[in-house]
Protein backbone atom coordinates (compact mmCIF):
# COMPACT_ATOMS: atom_id res chain seq x y z
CA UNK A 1 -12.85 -2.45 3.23
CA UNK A 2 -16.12 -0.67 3.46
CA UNK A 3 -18.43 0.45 6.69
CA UNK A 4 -20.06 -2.64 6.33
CA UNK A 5 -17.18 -5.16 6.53
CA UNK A 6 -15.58 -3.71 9.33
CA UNK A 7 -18.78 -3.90 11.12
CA UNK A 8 -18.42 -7.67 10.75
CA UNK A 9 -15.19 -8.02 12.08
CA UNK A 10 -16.03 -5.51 14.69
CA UNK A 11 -13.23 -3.37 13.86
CA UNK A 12 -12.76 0.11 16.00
CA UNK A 13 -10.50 2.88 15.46
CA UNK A 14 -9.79 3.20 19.43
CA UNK A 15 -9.60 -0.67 20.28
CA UNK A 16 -7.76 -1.61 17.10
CA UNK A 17 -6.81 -5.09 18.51
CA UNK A 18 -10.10 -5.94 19.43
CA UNK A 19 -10.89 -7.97 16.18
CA UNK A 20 -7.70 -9.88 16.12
CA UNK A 21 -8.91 -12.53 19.18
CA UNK A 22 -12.46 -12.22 18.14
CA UNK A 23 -11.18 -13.26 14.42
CA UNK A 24 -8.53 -16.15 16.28
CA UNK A 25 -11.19 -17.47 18.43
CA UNK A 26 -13.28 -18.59 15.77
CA UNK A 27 -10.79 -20.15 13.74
CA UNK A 28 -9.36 -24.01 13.41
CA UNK A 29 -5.86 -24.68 12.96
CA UNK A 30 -6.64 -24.79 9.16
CA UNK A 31 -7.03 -21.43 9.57
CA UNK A 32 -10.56 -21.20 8.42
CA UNK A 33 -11.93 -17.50 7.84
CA UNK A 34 -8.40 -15.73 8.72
CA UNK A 35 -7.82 -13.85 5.21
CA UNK A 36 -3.77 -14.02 5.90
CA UNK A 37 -3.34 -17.04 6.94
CA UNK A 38 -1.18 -19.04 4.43
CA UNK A 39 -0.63 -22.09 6.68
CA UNK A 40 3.31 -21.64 5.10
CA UNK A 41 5.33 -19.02 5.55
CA UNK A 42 4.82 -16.34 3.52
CA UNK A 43 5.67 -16.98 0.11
CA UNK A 44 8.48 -13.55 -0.53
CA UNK A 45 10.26 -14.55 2.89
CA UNK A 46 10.45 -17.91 2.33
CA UNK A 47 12.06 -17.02 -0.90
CA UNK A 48 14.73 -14.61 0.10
CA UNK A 49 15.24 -16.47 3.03
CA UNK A 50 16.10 -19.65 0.63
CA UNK A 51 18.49 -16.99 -1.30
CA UNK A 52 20.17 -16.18 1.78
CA UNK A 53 20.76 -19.77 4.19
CA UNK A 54 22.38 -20.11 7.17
CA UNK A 55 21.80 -16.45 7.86
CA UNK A 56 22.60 -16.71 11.70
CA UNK A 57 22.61 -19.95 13.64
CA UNK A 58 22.61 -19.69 16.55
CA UNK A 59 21.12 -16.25 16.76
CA UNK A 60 18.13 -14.57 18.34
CA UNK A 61 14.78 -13.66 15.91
CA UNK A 62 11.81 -11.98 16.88
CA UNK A 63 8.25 -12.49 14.34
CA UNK A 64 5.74 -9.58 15.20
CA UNK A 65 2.32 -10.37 14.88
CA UNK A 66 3.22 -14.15 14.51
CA UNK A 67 -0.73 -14.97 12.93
CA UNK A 68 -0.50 -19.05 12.85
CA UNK A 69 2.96 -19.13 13.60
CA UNK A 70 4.62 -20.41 10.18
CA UNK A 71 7.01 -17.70 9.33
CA UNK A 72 8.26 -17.80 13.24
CA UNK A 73 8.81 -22.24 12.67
CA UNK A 74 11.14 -21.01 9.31
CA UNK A 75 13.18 -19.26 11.32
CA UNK A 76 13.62 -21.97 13.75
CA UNK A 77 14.35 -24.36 11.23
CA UNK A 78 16.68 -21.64 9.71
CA UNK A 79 18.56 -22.10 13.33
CA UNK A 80 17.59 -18.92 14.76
CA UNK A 81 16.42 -18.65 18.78
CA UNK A 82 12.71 -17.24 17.74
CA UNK A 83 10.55 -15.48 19.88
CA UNK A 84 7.24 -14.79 18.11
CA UNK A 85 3.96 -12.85 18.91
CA UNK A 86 0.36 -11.92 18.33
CA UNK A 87 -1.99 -9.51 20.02
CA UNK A 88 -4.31 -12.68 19.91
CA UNK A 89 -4.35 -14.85 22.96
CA UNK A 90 -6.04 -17.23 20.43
CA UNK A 91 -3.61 -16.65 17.75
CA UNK A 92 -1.03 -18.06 20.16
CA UNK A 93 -3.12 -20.99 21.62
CA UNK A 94 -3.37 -22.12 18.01
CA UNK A 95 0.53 -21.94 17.19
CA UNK A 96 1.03 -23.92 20.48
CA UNK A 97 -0.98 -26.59 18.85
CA UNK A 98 -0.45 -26.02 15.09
CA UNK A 99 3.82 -26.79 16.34
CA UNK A 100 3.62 -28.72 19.52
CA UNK A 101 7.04 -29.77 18.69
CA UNK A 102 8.78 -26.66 18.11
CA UNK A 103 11.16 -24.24 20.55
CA UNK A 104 9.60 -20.85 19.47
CA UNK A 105 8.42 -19.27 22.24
CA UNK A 106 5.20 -18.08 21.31
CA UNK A 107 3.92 -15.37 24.07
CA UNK A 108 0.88 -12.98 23.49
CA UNK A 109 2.19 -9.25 23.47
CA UNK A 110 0.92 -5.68 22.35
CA UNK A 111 2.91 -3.99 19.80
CA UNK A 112 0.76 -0.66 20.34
CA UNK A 113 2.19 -0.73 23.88
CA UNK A 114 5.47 -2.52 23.20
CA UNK A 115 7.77 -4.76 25.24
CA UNK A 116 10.31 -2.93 27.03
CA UNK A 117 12.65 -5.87 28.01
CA UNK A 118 12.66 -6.61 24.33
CA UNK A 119 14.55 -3.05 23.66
CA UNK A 120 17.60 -3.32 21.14
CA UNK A 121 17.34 -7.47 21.79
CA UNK A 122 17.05 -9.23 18.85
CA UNK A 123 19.59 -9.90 15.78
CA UNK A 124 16.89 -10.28 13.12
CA UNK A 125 13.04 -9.03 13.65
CA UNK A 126 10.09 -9.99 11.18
CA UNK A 127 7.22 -8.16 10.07
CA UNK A 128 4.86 -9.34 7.60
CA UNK A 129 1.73 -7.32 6.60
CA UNK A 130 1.27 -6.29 10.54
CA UNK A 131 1.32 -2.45 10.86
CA UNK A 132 -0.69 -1.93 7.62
CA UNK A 133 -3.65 -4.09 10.05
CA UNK A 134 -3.70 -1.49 12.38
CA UNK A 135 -5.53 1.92 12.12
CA UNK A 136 -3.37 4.80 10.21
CA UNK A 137 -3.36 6.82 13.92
CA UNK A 138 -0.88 4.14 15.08
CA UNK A 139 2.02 4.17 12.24
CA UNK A 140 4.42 6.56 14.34
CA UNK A 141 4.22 4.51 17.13
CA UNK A 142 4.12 0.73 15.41
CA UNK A 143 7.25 1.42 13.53
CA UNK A 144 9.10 2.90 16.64
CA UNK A 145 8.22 -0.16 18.54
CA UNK A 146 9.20 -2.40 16.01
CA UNK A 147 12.65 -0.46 15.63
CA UNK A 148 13.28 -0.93 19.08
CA UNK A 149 13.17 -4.56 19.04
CA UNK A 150 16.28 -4.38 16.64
CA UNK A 151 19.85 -5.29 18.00
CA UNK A 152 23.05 -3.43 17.44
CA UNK A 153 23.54 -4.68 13.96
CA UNK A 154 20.71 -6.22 13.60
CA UNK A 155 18.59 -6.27 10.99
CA UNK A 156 14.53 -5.65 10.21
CA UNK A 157 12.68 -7.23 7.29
CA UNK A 158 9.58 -6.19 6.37
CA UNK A 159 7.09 -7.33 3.44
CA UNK A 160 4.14 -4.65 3.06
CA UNK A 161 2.03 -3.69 0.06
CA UNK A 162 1.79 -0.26 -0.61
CA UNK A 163 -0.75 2.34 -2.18
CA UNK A 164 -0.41 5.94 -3.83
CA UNK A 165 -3.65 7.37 -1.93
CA UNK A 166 -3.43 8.86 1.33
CA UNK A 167 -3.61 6.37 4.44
CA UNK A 168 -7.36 7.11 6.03
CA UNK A 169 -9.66 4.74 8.32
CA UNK A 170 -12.43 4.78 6.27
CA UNK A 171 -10.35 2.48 3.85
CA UNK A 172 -9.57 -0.06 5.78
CA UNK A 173 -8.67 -2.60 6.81
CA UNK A 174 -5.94 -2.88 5.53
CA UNK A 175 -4.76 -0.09 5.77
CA UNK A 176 -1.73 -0.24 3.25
CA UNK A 177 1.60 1.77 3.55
CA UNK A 178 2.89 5.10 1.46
CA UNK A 179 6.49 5.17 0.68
CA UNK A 180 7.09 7.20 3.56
CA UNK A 181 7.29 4.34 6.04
CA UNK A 182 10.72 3.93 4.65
CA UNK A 183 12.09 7.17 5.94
CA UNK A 184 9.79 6.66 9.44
CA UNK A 185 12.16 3.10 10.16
CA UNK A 186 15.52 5.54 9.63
CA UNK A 187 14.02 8.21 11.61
CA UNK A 188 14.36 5.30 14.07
CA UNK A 189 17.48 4.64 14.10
CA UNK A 190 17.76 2.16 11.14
CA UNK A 191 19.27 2.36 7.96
CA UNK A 192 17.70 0.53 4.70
CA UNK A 193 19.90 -2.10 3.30
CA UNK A 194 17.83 -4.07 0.95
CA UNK A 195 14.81 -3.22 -1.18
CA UNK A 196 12.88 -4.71 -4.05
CA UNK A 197 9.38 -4.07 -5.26
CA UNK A 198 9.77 -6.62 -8.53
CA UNK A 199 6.36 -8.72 -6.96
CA UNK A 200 2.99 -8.70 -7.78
CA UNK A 201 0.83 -6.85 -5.50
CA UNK A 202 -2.28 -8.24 -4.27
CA UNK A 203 -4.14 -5.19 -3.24
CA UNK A 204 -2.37 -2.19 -3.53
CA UNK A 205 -0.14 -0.51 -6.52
CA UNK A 206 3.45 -2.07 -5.09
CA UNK A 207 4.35 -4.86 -2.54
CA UNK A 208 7.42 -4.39 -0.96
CA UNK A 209 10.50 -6.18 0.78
CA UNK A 210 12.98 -4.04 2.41
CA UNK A 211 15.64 -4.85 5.49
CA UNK A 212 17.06 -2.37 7.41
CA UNK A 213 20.34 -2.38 9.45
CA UNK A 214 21.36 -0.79 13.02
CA UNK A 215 24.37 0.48 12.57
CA UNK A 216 26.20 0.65 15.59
């Protein structure tokens, strides 16, 4: 994304969220002008999670940055206890409306800043395409957050594309991954369990899903 774009969305280095309720609040629960919305859930986890039913009834799931909330209703209809959420106070509002019927609790939170009483609290955590939105500056500090969110034996999948070229604001957003973000989740404690890069990226030169494991 050039200068010119981000000046659109009125993105910022130092208030990275900023554009996230500004891009929300002028959407429709089609999901008009929101480039990631799918209005399904997105198309890699809601294959692996068809390889892989009945995961965990019963069990807790977090979705971080929850976007229109479809990923976060999967889970609840895989019969997890999901908690899902988005910088985007809008974001939310249009989940609440998108699902009036469903149980996911749908809150607005801050991944920069994290959630303390979410530390170590959820079996199975979800993050789709979320730190890659977010300014390089901020990797360290997304992927420790996200970490933390992960039970004793729980587990963390992500879906991310990744690029060869070195992460740097002026190409973004988004901002896509290096390699190294594997080695950043294990510095956190986790240990990979899964990979597979046999997809067709969209954007960048791989797209990625890996789970990792606390091992307790």
């Amino acid at each position: 994304m050039d200068e010119q774009t981000r000046n659109k969305f009125g993105v910022i280095e130092n208030k990275p969220n900023d554009w996230f309720e500004v891009l929300y609040r002028k959407t429709s629960k089609e999901g008009e002008g929101v480039p990631w919305a799918n209005m399904a859930p997105h198309p890699l986890f809601k294959n692996w999670i068809d390889e892989n039913p009945n995961l965990d009834n019963g069990k807790t799931a977090l979705v971080v940055g929850c976007g229109l909330g479809d990923d976060a209703v999967e889970l609840e209809n895989q019969g997890f206890k999901v908690t899902a959420f988005d910088v985007s106070k809008s974001a939310i509002a249009l989940c609440k409306k998108r699902f009036p019927n469903s149980k996911v609790e749908f809150v607005q939170a801050d991944l920069i800043k994290g959630v303390s009483s979410w530390y170590k609290k959820f079996d199975f955590v979800l993050e789709i395409f979320t730190i890659q939105a977010l300014p390089p500056k901020y990797e360290k500090v997304l992927i420790q957050n996200i970490s933390d969110f992960v039970s004793e034996n729980g587990k963390l999948l992500i879906v991310t594309e990744v690029q060869k070229k070195t992460r740097i604001y002026e190409n973004g957003p988004p901002w896509l991954l290096n390699t190294n973000y594997m080695e950043l989740f294990e510095d956190c404690g986790l240990k990979q369990v899964f990979h597979s890069s046999n997809y067709e990226p969209e954007m960048g030169d791989e797209i990625h899903l890996t789970i990792f494991q606390r091992m307790s």
